[in-house]
Protein backbone atom coordinates (compact mmCIF):
# COMPACT_ATOMS: atom_id res chain seq x y z
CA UNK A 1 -1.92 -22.48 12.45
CA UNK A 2 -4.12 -19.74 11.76
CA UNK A 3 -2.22 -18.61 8.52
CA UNK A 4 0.81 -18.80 6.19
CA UNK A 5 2.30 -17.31 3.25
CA UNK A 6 4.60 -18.12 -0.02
CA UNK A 7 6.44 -15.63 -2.03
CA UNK A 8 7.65 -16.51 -5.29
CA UNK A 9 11.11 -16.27 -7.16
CA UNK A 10 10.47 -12.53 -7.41
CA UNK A 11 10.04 -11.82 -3.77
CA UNK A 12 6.08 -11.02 -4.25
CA UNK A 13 3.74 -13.28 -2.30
CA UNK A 14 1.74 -15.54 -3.81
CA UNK A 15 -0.32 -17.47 -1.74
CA UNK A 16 -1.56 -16.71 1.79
CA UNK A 17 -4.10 -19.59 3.33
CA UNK A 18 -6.04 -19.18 6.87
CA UNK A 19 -7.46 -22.06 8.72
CA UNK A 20 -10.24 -21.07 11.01
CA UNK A 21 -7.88 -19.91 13.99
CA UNK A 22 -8.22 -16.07 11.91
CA UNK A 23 -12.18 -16.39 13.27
CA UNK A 24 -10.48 -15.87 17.21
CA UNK A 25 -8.62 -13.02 15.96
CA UNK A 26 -9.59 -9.25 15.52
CA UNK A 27 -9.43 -7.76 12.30
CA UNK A 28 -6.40 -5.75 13.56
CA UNK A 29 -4.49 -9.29 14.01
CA UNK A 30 -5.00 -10.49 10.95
CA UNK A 31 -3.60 -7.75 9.46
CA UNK A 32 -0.70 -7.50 11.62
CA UNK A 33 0.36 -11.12 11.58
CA UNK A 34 -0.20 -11.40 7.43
CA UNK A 35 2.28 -8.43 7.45
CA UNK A 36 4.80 -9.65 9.52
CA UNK A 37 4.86 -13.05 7.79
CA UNK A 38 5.17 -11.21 4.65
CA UNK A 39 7.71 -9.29 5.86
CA UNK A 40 9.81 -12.26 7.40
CA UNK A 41 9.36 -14.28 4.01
CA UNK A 42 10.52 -11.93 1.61
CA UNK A 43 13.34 -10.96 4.04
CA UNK A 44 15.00 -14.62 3.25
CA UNK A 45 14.20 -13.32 -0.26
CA UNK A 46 17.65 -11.51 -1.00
CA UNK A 47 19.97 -14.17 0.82
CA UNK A 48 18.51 -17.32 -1.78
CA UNK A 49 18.90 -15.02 -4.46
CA UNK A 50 22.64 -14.34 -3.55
CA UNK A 51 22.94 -18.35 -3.76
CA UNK A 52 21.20 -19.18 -6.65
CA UNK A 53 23.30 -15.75 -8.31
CA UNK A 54 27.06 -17.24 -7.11
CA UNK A 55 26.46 -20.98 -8.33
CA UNK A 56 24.93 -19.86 -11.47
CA UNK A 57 26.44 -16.41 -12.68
CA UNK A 58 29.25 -15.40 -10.32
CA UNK A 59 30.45 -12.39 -8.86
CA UNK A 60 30.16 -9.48 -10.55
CA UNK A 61 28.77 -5.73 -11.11
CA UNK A 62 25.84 -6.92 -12.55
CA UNK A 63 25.02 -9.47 -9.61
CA UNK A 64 26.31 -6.89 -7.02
CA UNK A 65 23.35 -4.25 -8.02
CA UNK A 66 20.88 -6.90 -8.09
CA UNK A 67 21.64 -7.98 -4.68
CA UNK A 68 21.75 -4.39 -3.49
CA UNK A 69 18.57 -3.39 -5.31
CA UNK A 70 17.10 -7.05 -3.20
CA UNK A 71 18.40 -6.01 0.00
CA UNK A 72 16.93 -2.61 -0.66
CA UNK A 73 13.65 -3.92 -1.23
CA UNK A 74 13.33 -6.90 0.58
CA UNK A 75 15.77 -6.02 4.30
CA UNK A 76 16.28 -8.31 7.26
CA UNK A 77 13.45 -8.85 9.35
CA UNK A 78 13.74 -7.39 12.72
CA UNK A 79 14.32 -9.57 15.84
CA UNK A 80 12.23 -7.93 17.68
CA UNK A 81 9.10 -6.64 15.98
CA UNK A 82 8.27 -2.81 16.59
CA UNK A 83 4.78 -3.34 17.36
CA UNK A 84 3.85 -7.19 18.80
CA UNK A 85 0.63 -8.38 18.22
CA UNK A 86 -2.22 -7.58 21.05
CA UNK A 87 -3.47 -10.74 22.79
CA UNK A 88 -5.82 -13.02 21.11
CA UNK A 89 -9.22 -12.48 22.33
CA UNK A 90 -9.12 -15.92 23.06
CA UNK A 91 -6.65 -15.48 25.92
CA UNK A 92 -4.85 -18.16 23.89
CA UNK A 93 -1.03 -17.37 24.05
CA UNK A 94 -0.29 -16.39 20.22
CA UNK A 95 3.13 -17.90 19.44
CA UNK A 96 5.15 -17.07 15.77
CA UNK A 97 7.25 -19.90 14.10
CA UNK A 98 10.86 -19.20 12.72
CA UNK A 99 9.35 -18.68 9.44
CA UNK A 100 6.73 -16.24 10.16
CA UNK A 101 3.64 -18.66 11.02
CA UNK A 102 1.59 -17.51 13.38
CA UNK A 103 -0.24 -20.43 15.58
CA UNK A 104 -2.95 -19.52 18.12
């Protein structure tokens, strides 16, 4: 694994760790795959807040807007990623985990 990320109850990352497998990657995907686990992580972001939300609040206005103002900031990751990550210089075949993790 050549990286992986946490985001907090908030949605906001905090903690990112890379193992060596970054020092067979261009700068270019780094960057790429550190935003697209991002992305993926905080997109499961409004779906745990909707459960914690119904078993301890309920349904109502109040939890409706904060679920919309989640979804808002934090929407589905795409299936299929707009721009895939070039080849590993490597020639290694870069595969992604259901959560985001990149392995190379």
């Amino acid at each position: 694994m050549a990286q992986s990320r946490r985001v907090g109850h908030n949605g906001i990352p905090n903690d990112v760790t890379m193992t060596d497998g970054v020092s067979r990657m261009r700068p270019e995907q780094i960057a790429a795959a550190v935003l697209e686990a991002m992305r993926n992580a905080q997109s499961r972001y409004p779906a745990e807040l909707a459960r914690i939300l119904s078993e301890t609040v309920g349904d109502d206005a109040t939890t409706r807007h904060i679920l919309a103002e989640a979804e808002r900031n934090f929407p589905t990751a795409p299936d299929d990623p707009a721009q895939p990550l070039p080849p590993s210089p490597s020639g290694a075949n870069d595969e992604f985990g259901d959560d985001g993790t990149i392995f190379v």
